[in-house]
C-alpha atoms as a PDB file:
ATOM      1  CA  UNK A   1      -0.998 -10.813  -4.392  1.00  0.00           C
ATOM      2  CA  UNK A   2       1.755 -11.164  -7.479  1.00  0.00           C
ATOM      3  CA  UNK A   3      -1.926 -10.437  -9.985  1.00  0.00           C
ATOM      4  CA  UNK A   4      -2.850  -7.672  -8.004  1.00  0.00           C
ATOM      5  CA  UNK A   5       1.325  -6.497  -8.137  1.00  0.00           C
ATOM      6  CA  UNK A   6       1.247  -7.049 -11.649  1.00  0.00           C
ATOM      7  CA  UNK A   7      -1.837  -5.487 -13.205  1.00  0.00           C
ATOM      8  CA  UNK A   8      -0.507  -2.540 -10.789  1.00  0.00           C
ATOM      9  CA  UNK A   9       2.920  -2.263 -11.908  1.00  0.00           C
ATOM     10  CA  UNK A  10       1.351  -1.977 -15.358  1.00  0.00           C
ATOM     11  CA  UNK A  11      -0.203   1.042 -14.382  1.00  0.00           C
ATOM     12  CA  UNK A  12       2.548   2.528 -12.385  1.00  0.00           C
ATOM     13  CA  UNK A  13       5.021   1.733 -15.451  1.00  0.00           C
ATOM     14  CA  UNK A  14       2.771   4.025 -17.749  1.00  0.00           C
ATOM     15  CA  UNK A  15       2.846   6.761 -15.368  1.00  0.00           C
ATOM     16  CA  UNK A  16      -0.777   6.318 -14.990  1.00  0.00           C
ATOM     17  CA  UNK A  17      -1.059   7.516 -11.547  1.00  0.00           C
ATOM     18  CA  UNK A  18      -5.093   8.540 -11.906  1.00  0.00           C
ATOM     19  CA  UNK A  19      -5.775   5.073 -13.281  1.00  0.00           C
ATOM     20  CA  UNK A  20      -3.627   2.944 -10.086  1.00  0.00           C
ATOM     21  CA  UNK A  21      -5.833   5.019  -7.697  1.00  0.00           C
ATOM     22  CA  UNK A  22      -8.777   4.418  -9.574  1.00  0.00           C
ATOM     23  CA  UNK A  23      -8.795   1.056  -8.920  1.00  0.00           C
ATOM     24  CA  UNK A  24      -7.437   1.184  -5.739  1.00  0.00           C
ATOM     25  CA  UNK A  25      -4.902  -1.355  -6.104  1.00  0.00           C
ATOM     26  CA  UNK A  26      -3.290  -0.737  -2.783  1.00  0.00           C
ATOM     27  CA  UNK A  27      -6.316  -1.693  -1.182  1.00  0.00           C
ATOM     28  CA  UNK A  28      -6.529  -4.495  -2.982  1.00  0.00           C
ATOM     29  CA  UNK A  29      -3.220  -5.544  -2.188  1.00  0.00           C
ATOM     30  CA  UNK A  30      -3.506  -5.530   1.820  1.00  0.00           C
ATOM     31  CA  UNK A  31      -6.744  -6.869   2.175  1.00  0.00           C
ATOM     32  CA  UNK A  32      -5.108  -9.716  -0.220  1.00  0.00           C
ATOM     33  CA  UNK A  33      -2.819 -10.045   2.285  1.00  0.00           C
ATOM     34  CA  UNK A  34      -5.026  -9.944   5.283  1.00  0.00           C
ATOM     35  CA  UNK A  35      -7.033 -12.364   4.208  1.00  0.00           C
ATOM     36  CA  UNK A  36      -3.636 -14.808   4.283  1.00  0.00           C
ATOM     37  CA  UNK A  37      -4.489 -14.877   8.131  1.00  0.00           C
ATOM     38  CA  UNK A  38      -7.854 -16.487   7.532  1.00  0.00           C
ATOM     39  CA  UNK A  39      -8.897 -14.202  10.043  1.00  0.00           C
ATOM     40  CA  UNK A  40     -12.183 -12.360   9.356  1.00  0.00           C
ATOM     41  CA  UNK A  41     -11.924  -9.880  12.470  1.00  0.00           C
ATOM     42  CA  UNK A  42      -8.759  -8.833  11.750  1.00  0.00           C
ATOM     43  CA  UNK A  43     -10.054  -8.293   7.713  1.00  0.00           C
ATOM     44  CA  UNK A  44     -12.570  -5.981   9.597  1.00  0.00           C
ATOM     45  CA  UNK A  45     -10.586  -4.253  11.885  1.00  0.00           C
ATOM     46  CA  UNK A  46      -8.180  -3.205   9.123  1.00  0.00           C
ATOM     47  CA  UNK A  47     -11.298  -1.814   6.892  1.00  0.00           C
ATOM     48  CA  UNK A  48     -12.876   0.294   9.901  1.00  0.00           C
ATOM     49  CA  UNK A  49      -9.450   1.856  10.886  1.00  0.00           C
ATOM     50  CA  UNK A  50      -7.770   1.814   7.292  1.00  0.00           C
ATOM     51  CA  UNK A  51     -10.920   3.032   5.170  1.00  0.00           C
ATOM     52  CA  UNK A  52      -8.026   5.780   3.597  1.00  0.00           C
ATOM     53  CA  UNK A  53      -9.575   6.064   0.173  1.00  0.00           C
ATOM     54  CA  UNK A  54     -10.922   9.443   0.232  1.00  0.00           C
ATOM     55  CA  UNK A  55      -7.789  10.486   0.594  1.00  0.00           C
ATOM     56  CA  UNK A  56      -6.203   8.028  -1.653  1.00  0.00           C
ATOM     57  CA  UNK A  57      -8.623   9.279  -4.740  1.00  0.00           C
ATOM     58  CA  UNK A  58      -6.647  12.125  -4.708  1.00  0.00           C
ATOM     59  CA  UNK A  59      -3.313  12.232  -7.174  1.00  0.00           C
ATOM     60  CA  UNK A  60      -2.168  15.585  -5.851  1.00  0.00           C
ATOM     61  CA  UNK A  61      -1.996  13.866  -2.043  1.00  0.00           C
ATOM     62  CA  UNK A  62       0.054  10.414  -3.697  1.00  0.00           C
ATOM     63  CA  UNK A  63       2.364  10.735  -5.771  1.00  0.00           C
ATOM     64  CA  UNK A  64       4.048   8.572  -8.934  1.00  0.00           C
ATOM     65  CA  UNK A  65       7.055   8.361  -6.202  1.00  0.00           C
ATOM     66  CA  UNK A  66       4.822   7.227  -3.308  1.00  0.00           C
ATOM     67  CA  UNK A  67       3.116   4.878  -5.512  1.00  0.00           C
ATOM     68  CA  UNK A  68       6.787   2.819  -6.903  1.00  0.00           C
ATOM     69  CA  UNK A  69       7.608   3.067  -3.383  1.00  0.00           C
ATOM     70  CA  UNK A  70       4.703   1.073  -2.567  1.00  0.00           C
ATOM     71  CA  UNK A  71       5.097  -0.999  -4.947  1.00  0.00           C
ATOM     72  CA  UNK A  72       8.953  -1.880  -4.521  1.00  0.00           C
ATOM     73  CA  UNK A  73       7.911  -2.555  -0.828  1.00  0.00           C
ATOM     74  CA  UNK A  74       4.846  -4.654  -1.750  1.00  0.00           C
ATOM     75  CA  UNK A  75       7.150  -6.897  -3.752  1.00  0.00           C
ATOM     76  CA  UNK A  76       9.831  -7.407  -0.971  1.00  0.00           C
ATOM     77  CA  UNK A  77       6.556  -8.552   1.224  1.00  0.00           C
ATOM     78  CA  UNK A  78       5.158 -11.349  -1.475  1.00  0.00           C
ATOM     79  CA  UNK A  79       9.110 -12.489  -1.876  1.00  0.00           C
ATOM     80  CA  UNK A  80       9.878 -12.353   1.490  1.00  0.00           C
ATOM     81  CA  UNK A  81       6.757 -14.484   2.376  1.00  0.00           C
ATOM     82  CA  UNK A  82       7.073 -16.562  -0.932  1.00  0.00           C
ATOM     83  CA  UNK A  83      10.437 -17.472   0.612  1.00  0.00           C
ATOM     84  CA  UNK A  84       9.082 -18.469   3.911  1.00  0.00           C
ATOM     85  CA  UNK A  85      11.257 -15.842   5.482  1.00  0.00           C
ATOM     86  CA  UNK A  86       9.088 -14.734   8.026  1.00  0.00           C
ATOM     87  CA  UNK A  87      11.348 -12.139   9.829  1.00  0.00           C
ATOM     88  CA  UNK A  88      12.256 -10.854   6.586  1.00  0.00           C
ATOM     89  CA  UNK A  89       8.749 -10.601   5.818  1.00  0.00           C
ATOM     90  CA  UNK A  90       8.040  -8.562   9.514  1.00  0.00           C
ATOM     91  CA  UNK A  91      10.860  -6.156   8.847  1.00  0.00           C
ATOM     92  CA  UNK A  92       9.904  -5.194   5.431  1.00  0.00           C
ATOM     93  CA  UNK A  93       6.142  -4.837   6.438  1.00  0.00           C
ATOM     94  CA  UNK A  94       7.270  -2.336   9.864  1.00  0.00           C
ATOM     95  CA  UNK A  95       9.305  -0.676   7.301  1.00  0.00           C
ATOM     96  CA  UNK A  96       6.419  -0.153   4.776  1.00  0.00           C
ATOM     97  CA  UNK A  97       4.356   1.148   7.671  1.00  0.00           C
ATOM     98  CA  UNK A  98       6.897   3.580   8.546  1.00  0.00           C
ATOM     99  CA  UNK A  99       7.540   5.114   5.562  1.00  0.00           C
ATOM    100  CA  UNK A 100       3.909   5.223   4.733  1.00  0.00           C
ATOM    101  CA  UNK A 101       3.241   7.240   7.716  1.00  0.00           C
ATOM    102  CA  UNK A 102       6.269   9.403   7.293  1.00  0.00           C
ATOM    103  CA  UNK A 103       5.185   9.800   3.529  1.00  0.00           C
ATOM    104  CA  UNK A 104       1.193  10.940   4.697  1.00  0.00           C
ATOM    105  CA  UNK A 105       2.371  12.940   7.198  1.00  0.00           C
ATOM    106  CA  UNK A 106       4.877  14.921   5.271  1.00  0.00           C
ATOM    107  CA  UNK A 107       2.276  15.526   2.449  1.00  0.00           C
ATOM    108  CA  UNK A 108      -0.460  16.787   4.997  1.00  0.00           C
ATOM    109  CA  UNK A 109       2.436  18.985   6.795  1.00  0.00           C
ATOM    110  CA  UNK A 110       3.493  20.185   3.400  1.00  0.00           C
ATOM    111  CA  UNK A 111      -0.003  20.991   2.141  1.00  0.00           C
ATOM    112  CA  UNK A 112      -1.086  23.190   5.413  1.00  0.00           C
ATOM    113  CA  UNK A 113      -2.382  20.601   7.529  1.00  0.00           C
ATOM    114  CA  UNK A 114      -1.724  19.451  11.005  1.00  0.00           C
ATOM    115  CA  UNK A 115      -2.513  16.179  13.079  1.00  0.00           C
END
């Protein structure tokens, strides 16, 4: 997880928004962590119901902001979990869901669309 946060941090540093996207680093980064569980149903649960990258191919639907936010949270998760602080870890991760759905859904509202 800290080589997928790192190669991504160099894109996200160069304002290379395209490029993080490209190779779908975010992806990367929570099946990484799925795969912690050693779980393989849950591994293919999350790809049926998170298969997001259409939308995530798309730099005018993330953002540079959306992206560092991302990647601040991502960090707090691999340090949190590093650290063996496992409610640290659970609060950061219901955070990071939060304010990635708050993020999509205010982009899709903004943009014309509805849910």
């Amino acid at each position: 997880m800290e080589d997928i946060l790192e190669s991504s941090a160099q894109e996200v540093q160069a304002h290379r928004v395209d490029a993080y996207l490209k190779a779908d680093y975010n992806l990367q980064f929570h099946l990484e962590f799925m795969e912690l569980g050693q779980n393989r149903n849950n591994t293919d649960v999350y790809m049926r119901t998170m298969n997001y990258r259409y939308i995530t191919m798309k730099s005018t639907i993330v953002s540079e902001e959306t992206v560092a936010a991302a990647q601040a949270q991502h960090r707090q998760i691999v340090d949190a979990l590093k650290g063996g602080r496992t409610s640290e870890m659970k609060r950061v991760i219901r955070l990071h869901l939060e304010d990635s759905k708050e993020r999509l859904l205010k982009t899709i509202y903004d943009n014309g669309g509805s849910i």
